[in-house]
Protein backbone atom coordinates (compact mmCIF):
# COMPACT_ATOMS: atom_id res chain seq x y z
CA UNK A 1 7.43 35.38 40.53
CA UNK A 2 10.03 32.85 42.29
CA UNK A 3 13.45 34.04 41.17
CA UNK A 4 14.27 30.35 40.63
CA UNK A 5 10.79 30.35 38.10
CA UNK A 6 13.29 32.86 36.04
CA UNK A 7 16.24 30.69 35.68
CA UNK A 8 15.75 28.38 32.61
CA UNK A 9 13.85 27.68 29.34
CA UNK A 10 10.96 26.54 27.97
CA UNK A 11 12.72 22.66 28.48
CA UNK A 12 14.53 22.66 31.41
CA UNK A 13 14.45 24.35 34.40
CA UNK A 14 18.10 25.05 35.26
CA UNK A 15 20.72 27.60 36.72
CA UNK A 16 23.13 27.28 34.37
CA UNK A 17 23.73 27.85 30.45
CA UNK A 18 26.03 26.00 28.17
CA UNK A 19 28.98 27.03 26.13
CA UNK A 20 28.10 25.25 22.61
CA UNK A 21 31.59 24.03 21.69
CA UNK A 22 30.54 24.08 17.62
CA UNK A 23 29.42 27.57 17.37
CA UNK A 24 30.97 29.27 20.83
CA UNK A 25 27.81 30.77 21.41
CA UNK A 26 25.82 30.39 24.82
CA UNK A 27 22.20 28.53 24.99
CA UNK A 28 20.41 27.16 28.07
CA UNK A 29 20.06 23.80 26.51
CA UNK A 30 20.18 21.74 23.23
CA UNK A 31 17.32 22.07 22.23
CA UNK A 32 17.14 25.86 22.23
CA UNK A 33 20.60 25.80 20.58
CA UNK A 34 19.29 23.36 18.01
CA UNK A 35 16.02 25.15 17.55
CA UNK A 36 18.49 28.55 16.46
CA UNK A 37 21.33 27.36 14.82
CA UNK A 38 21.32 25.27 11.17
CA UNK A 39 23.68 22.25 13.32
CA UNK A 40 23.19 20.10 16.10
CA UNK A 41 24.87 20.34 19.56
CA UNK A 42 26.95 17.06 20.84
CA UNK A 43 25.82 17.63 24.48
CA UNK A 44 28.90 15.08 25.45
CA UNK A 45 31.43 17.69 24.25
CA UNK A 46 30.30 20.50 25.99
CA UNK A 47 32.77 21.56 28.41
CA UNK A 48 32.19 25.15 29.46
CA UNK A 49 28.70 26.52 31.47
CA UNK A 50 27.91 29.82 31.88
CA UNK A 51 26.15 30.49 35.68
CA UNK A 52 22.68 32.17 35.51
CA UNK A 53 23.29 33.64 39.25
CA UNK A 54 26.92 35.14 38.68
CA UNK A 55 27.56 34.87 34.81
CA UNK A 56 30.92 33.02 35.73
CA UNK A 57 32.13 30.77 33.08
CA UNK A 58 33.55 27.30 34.20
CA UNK A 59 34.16 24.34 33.64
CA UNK A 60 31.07 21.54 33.57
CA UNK A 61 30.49 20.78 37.17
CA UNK A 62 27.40 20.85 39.36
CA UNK A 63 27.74 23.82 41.55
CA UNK A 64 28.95 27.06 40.65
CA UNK A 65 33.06 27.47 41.80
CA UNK A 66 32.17 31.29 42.31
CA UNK A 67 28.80 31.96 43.90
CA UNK A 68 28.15 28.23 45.18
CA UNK A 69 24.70 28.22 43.49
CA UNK A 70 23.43 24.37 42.84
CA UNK A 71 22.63 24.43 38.71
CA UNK A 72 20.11 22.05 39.14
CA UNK A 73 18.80 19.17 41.67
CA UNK A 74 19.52 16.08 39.05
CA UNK A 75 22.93 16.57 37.55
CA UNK A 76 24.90 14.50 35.00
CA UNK A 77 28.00 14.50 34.20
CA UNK A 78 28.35 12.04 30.92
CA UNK A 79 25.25 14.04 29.32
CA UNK A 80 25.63 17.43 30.93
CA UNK A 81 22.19 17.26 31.63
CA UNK A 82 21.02 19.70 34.39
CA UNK A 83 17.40 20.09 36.05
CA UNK A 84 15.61 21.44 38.42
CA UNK A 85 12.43 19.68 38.20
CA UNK A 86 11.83 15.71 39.52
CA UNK A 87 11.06 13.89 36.71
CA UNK A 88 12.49 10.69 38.09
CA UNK A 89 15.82 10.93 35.70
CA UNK A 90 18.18 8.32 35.71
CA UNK A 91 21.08 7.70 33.52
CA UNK A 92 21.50 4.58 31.18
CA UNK A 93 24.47 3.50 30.59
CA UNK A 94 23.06 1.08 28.14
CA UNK A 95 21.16 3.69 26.68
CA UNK A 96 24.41 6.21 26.50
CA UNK A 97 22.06 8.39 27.80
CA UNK A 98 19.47 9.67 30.15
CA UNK A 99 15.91 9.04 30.77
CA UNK A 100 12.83 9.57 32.77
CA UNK A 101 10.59 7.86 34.81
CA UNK A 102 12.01 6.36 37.66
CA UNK A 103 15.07 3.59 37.02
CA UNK A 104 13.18 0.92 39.32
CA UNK A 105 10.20 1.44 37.00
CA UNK A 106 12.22 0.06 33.37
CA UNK A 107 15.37 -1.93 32.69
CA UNK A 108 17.19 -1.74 29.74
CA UNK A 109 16.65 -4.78 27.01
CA UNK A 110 20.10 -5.60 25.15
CA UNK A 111 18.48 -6.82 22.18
CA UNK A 112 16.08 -3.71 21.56
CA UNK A 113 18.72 -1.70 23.05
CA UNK A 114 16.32 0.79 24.81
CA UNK A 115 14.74 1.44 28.51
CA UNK A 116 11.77 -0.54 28.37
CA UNK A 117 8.86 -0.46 31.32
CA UNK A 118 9.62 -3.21 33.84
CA UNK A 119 6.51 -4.94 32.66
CA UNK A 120 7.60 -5.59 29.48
CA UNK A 121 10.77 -7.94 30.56
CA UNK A 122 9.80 -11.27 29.00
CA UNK A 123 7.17 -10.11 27.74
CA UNK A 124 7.85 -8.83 24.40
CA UNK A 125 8.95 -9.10 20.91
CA UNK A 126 12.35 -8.21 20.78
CA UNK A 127 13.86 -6.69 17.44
CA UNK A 128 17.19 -5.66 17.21
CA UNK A 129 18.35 -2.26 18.06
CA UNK A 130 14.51 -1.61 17.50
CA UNK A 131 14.92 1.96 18.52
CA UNK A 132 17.78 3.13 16.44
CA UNK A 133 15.52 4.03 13.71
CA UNK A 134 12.90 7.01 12.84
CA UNK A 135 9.11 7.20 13.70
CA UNK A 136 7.13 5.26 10.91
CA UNK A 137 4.78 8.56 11.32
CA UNK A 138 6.36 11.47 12.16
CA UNK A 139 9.82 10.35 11.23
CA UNK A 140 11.82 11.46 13.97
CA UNK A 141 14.68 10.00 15.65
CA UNK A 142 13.48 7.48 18.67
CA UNK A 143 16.14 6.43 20.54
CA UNK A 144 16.78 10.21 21.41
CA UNK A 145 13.36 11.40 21.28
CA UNK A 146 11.54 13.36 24.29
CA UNK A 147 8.70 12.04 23.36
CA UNK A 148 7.34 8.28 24.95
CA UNK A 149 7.30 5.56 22.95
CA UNK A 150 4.93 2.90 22.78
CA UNK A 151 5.81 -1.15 21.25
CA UNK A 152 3.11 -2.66 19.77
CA UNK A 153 2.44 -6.48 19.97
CA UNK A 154 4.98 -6.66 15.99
CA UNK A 155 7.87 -5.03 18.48
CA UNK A 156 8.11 -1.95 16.03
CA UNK A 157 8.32 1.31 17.85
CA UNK A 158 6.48 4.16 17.31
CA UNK A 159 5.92 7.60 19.23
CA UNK A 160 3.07 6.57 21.51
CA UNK A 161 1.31 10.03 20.57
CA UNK A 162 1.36 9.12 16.84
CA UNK A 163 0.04 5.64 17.58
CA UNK A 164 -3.26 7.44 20.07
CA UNK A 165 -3.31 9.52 16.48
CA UNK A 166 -3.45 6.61 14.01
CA UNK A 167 -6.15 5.16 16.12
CA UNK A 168 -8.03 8.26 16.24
CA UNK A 169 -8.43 7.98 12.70
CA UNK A 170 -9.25 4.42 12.19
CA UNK A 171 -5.60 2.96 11.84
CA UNK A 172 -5.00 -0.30 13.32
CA UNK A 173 -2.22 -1.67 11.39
CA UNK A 174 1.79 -0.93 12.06
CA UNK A 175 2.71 0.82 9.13
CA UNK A 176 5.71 -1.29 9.20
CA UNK A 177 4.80 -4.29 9.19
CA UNK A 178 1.09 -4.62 8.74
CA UNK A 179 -0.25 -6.51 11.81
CA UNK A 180 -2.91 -4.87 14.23
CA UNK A 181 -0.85 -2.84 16.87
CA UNK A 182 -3.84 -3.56 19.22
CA UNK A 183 -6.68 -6.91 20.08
CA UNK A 184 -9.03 -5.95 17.42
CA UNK A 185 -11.31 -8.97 18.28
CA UNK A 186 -14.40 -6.90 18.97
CA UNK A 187 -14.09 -5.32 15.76
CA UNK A 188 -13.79 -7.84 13.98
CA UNK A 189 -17.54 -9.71 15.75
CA UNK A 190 -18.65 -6.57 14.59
CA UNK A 191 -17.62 -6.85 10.77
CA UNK A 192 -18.73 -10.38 11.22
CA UNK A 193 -22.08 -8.69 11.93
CA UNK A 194 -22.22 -6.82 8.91
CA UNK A 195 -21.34 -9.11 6.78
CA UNK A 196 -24.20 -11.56 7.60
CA UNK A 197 -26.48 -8.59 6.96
CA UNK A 198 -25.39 -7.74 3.76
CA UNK A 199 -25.56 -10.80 1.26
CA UNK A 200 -23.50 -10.56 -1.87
CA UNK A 201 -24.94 -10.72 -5.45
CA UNK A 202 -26.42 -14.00 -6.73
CA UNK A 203 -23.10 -13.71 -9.93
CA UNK A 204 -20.57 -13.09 -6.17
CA UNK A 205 -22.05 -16.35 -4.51
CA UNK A 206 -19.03 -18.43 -5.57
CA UNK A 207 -16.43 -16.66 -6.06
CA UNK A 208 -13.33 -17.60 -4.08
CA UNK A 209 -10.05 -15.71 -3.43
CA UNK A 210 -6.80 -16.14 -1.75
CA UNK A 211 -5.65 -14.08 1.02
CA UNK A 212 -2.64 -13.72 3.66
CA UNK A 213 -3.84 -12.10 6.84
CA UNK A 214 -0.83 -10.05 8.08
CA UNK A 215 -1.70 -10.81 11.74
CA UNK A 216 -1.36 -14.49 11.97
CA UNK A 217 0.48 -14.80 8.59
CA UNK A 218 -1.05 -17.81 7.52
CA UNK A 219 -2.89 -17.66 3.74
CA UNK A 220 -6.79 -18.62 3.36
CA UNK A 221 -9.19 -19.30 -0.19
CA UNK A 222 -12.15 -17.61 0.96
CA UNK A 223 -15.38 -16.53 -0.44
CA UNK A 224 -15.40 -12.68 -1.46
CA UNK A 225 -16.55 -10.20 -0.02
CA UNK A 226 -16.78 -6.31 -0.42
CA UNK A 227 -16.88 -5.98 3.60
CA UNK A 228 -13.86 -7.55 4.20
CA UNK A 229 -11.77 -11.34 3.57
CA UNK A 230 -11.75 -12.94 6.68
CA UNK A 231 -8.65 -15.46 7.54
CA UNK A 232 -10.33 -18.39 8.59
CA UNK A 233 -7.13 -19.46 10.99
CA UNK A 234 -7.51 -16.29 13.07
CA UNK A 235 -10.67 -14.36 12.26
CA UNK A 236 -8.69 -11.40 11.31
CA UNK A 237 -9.66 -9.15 8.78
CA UNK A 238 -6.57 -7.80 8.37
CA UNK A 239 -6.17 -9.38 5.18
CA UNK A 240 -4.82 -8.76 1.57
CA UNK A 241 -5.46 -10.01 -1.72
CA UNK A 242 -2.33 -13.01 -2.85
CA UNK A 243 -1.06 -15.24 -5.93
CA UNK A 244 -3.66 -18.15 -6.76
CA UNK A 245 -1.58 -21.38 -5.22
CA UNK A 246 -0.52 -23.02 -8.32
CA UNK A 247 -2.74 -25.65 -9.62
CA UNK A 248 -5.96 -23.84 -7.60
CA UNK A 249 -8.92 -24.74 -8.98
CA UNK A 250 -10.74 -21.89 -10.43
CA UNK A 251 -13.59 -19.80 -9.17
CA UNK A 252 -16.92 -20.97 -10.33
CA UNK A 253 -17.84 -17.58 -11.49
CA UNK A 254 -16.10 -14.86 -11.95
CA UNK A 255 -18.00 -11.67 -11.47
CA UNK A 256 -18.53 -8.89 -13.81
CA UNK A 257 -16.11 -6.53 -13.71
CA UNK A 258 -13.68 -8.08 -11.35
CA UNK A 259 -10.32 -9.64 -12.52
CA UNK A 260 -9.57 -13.03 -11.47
CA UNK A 261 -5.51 -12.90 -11.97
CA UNK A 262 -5.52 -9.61 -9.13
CA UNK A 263 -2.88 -10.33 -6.86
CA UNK A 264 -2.20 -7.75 -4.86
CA UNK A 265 -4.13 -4.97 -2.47
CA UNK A 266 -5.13 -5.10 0.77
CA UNK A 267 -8.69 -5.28 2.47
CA UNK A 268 -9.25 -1.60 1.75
CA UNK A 269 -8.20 -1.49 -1.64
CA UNK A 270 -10.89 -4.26 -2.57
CA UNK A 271 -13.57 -2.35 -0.93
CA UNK A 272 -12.43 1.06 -2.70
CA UNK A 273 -12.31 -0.54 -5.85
CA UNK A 274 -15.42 -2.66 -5.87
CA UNK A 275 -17.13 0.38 -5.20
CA UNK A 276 -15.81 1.85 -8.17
CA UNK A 277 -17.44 -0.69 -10.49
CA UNK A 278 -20.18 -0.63 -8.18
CA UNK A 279 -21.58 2.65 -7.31
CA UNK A 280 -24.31 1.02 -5.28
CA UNK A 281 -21.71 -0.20 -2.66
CA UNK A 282 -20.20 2.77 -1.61
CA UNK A 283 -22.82 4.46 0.71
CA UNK A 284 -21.91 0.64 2.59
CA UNK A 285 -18.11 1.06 2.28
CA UNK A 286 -18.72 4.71 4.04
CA UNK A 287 -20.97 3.44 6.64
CA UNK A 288 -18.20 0.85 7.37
CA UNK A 289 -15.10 3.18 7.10
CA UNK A 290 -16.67 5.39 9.51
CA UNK A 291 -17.84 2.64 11.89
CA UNK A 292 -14.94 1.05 11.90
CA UNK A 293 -13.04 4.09 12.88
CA UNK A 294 -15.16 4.75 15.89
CA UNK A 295 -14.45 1.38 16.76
CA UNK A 296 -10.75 1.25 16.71
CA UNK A 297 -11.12 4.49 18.76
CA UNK A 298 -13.44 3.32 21.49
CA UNK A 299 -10.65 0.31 22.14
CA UNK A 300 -7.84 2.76 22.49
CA UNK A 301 -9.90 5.30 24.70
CA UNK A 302 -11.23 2.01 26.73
CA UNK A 303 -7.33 0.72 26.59
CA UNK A 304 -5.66 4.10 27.39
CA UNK A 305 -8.07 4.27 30.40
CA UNK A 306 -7.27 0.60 31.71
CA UNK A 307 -3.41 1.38 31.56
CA UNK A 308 -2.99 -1.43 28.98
CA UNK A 309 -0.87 0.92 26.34
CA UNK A 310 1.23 3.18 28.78
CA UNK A 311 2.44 -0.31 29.95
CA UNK A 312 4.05 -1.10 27.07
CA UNK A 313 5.77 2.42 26.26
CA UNK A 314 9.40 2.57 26.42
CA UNK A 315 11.09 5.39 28.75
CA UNK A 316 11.70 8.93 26.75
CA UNK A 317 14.57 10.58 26.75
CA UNK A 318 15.80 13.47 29.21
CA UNK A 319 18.25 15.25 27.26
């Protein structure tokens, strides 16, 4: 084995170690030390390394003051954050930090405050300091995060391998906000599909609701169905159940079973609980929650392939 293959950790490839001002003790990065100990290192206060060549102690600099041995080809000072390996680092000094990924391939949006991909400048929804919060999914810290993150069209980030996951399972919708993280237009032809092939009840045939679809946020009285309320503004069912406008005329029927005055649920919650009170709907609910997942997941397996999502990712963190 290359000697240099020896010098390290599992997260960084490096020829030095540092001297973890909290605790005095010696760890090859942050996150080992962070990984061992019940605190969290300040990387910005170290001010001792420990050389991995000559086991000379020093102050943080980028070559060893004894031996002369380079502690890593990308060095920086503000972050103490050595490497040996190319992974396009650059330091932000928006960011306070550094990242990966080339700096001529993201600039750094003052409103979102976080590296975004180049392609993305004008071209987004901008929410303030939109990266200073946790994960909606995993709940871990983004701004600092080694892990990519990905914006969806709402601007709420997420950890671009928890949004692959969500899709994986059938989860469209920003569990922020709501609105479909991704163009869910052939899905919804498809549900369009079903629902001309599946006529509801003669005592269903008039029986209007009131919806808000959480994609174009507009509100709809449409005819219910246990498929799915369609916003007739968009075509999105991404929809959820809202207060009768006041003065509404009433429906001309109201089905057995069903309450009128139900305000709130989403889609979903319809279908699950119409097929409660109707047993005979939920081998159809099934079929649809299970088609409807391997829909959502052909788009981001078609997407992912065309390029379309790694586009929008914002830079991760080399720290």
């Amino acid at each position: 084995m290359d000697k240099v293959e020896k010098y390290g950790c599992e997260h960084y490839k490096r020829k030095c170690a540092l001297i973890a001002p909290c605790c005095n003790k010696t760890y090859t990065c942050r996150v080992c030390h962070d990984d061992e100990e019940n605190h969290e290192l300040t990387r910005k206060k170290v001010m001792q390394v420990h050389c991995l060549t000559c086991n000379r102690v020093q102050q943080v600099q980028g070559s060893c003051e004894e031996c002369g041995t380079k502690f890593g080809n990308y060095f920086c000072e503000i972050c103490r954050l050595y490497d040996d390996e190319d992974k396009q680092q650059f330091h932000c000094d928006g960011c306070g930090l550094c990242r990966v990924g080339g700096r001529e391939n993201f600039y750094h949006c003052d409103v979102c405050d976080v590296c975004l991909s180049i392609s993305m400048k004008d071209n987004h929804k901008c929410i303030e300091k939109s990266s200073h919060s946790n994960c909606p999914v995993c709940l871990e810290d983004l701004h600092t995060s080694r892990i990519a993150a990905h914006i969806p069209p709402c601007g709420h980030l997420i950890h671009y391998k928890c949004f692959k996951d969500m899709l994986k399972t059938g989860n469209y919708a920003c569990p922020i906000c709501g609105q479909s993280m991704l163009d869910m237009k052939e899905v919804w032809q498809n549900v369009d599909e079903e629902v001309s092939q599946c006529p509801m009840p003669e005592e269903y045939q008039n029986y209007y609701v009131q919806i808000l679809c959480k994609d174009c946020h507009e509100e709809s009285r449409v005819l219910f169905h246990v498929l799915g309320l369609k916003c007739q503004q968009c075509g999105s069912y991404n929809t959820c159940r809202t207060q009768e406008p006041e003065g509404a005329e009433g429906s001309e029927c109201t089905p057995p079973g069903v309450n009128a005055s139900t305000t709130q649920g989403t889609t979903e919650t319809s279908i699950n609980d119409q097929a409660e009170s109707n047993p005979s709907a939920s081998s159809n609910n099934a079929a649809r929650g299970s088609n409807l997942t391997e829909l959502v997941s052909d788009l981001e397996i078609s997407g992912a392939h065309a390029g379309n999502f790694t586009g929008s990712s914002a830079s991760n963190t080399s720290k």
